[in-house]
C-alpha atoms as a PDB file:
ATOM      1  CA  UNK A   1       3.387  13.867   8.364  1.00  0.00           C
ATOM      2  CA  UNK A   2       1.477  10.935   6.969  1.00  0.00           C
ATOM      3  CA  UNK A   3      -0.933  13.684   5.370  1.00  0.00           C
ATOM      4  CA  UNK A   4       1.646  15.251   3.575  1.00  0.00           C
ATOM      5  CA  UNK A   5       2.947  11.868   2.534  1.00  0.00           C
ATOM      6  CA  UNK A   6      -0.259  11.152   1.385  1.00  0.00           C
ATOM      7  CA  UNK A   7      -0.691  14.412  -0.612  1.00  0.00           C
ATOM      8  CA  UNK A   8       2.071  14.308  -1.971  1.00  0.00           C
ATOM      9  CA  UNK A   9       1.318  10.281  -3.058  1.00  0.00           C
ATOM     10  CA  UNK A  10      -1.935  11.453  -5.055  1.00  0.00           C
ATOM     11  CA  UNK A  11      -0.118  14.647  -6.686  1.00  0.00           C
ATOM     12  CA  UNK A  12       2.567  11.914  -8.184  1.00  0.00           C
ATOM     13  CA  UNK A  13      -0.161   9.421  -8.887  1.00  0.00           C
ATOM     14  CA  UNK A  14      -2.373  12.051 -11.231  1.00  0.00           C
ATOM     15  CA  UNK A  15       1.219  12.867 -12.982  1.00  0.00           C
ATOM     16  CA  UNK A  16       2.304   9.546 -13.145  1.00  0.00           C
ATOM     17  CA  UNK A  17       0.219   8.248 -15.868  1.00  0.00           C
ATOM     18  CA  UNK A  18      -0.743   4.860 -14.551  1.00  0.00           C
ATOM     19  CA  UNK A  19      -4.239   4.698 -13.405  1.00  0.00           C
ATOM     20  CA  UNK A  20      -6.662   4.030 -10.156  1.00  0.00           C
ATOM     21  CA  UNK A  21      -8.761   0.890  -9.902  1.00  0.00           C
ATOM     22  CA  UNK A  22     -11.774  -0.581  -7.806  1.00  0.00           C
ATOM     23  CA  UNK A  23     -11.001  -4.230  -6.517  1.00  0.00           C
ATOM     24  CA  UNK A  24     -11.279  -6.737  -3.525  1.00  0.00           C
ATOM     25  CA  UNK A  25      -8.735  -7.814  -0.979  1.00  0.00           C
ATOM     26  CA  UNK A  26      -8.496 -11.659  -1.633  1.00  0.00           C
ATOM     27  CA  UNK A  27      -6.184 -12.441   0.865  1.00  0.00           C
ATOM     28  CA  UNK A  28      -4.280  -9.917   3.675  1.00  0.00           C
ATOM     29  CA  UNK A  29      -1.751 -11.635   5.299  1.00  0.00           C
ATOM     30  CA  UNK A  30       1.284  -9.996   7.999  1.00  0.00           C
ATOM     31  CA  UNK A  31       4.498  -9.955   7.124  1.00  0.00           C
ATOM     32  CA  UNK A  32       7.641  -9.206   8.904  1.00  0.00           C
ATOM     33  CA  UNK A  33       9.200  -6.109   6.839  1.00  0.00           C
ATOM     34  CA  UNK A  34      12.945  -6.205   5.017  1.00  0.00           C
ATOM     35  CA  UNK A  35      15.032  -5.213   8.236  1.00  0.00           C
ATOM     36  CA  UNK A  36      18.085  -3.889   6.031  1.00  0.00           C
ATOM     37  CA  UNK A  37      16.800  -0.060   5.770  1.00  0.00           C
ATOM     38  CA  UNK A  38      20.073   1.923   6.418  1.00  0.00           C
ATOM     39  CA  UNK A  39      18.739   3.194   9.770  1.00  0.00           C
ATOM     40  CA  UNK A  40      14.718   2.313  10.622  1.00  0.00           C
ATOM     41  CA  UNK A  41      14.474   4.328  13.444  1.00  0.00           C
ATOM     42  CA  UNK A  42      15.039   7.234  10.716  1.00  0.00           C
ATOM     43  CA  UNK A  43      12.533   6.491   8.719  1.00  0.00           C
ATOM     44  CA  UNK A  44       9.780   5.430  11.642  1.00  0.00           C
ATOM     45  CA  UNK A  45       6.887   7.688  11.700  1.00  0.00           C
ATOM     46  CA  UNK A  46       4.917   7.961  14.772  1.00  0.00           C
ATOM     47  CA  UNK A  47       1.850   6.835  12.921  1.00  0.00           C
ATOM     48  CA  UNK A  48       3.163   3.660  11.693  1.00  0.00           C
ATOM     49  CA  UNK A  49       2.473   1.602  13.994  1.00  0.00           C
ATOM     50  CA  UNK A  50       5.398  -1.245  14.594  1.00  0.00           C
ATOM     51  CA  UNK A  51       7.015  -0.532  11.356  1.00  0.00           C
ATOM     52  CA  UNK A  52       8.465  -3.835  11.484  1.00  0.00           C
ATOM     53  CA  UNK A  53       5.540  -5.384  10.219  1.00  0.00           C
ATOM     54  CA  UNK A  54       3.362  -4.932   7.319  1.00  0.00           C
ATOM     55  CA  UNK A  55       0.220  -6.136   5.396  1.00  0.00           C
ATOM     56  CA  UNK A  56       0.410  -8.335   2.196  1.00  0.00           C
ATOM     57  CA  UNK A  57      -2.118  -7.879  -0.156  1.00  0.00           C
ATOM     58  CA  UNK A  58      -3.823  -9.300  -3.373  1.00  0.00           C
ATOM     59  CA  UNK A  59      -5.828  -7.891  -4.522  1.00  0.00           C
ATOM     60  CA  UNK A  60      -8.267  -8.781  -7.358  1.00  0.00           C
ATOM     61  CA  UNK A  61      -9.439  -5.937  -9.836  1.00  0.00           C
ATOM     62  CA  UNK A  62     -12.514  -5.059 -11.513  1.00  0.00           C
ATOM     63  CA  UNK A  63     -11.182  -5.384 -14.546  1.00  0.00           C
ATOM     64  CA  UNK A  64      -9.954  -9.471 -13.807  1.00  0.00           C
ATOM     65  CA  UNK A  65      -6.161  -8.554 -12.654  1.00  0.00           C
ATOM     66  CA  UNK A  66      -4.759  -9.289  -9.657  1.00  0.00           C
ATOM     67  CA  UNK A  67      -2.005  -7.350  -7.923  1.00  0.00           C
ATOM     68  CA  UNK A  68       0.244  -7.906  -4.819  1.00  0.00           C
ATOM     69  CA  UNK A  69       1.348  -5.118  -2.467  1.00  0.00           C
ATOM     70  CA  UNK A  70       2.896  -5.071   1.046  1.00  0.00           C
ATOM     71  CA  UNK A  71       1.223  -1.837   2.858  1.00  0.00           C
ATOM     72  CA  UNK A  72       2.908  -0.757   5.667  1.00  0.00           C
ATOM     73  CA  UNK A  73       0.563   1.203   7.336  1.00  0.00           C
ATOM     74  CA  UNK A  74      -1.873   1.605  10.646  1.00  0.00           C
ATOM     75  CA  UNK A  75      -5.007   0.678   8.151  1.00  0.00           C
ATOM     76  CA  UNK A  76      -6.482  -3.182   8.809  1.00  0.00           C
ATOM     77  CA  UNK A  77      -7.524  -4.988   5.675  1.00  0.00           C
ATOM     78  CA  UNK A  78      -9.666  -8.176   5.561  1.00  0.00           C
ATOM     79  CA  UNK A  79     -10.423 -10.876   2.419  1.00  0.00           C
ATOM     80  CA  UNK A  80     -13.528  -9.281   0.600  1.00  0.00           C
ATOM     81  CA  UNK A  81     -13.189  -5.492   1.435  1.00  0.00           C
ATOM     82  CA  UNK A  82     -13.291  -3.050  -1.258  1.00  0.00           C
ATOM     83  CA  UNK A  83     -10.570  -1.076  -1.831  1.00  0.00           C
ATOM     84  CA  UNK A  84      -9.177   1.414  -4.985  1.00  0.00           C
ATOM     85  CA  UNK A  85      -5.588   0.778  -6.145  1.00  0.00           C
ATOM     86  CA  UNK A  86      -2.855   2.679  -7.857  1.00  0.00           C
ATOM     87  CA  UNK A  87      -1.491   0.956 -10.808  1.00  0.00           C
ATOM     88  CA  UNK A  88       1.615   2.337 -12.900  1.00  0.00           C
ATOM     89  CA  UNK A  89       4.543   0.859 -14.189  1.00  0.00           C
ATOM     90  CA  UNK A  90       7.056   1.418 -11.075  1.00  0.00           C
ATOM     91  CA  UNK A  91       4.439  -0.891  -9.023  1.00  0.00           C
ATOM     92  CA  UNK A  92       0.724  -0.738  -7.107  1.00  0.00           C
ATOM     93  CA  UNK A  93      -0.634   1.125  -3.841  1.00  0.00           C
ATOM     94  CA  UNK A  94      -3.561   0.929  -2.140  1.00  0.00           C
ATOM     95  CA  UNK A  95      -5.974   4.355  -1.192  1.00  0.00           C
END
């Protein structure tokens, strides 16, 4: 499931127009996840992890921008990893 997701993430991202950028995770802090989804056991996959909680991230860009994200995935981020980002208009996402 999550490779689908994720397939179908980079497919949108190439159409999308916005563009993919090299940075470093400043700062990666947990954060308890909005609890008003209509029903979260729906919308759990089995690879999430406790999808109650999620990642904050900002993230500081080659280019001198920074951008914050909350990732909700199994992945572990720590303050000076690289990572590549997703920029568009409708917001940011980490690959």
């Amino acid at each position: 499931m999550k490779i689908l997701l994720a397939a179908a993430v980079l497919s949108l991202a190439a159409c999308s127009g916005g563009n993919l950028s090299s940075g470093i995770v400043e700062r990666a802090q947990q954060v308890e996840l909005d609890s008003s989804a209509p029903n979260p056991d729906l919308a759990k996959d089995e690879d999430d992890g406790d999808a109650r909680y999620g990642t904050q991230l900002v993230v500081r860009l080659d280019d001198g921008r920074t951008v914050s994200l909350t990732y909700s995935g199994v992945r572990r981020f720590e303050p000076g990893q690289p990572v590549r980002v997703h920029v568009s208009g409708s917001g940011a996402f980490v690959m």
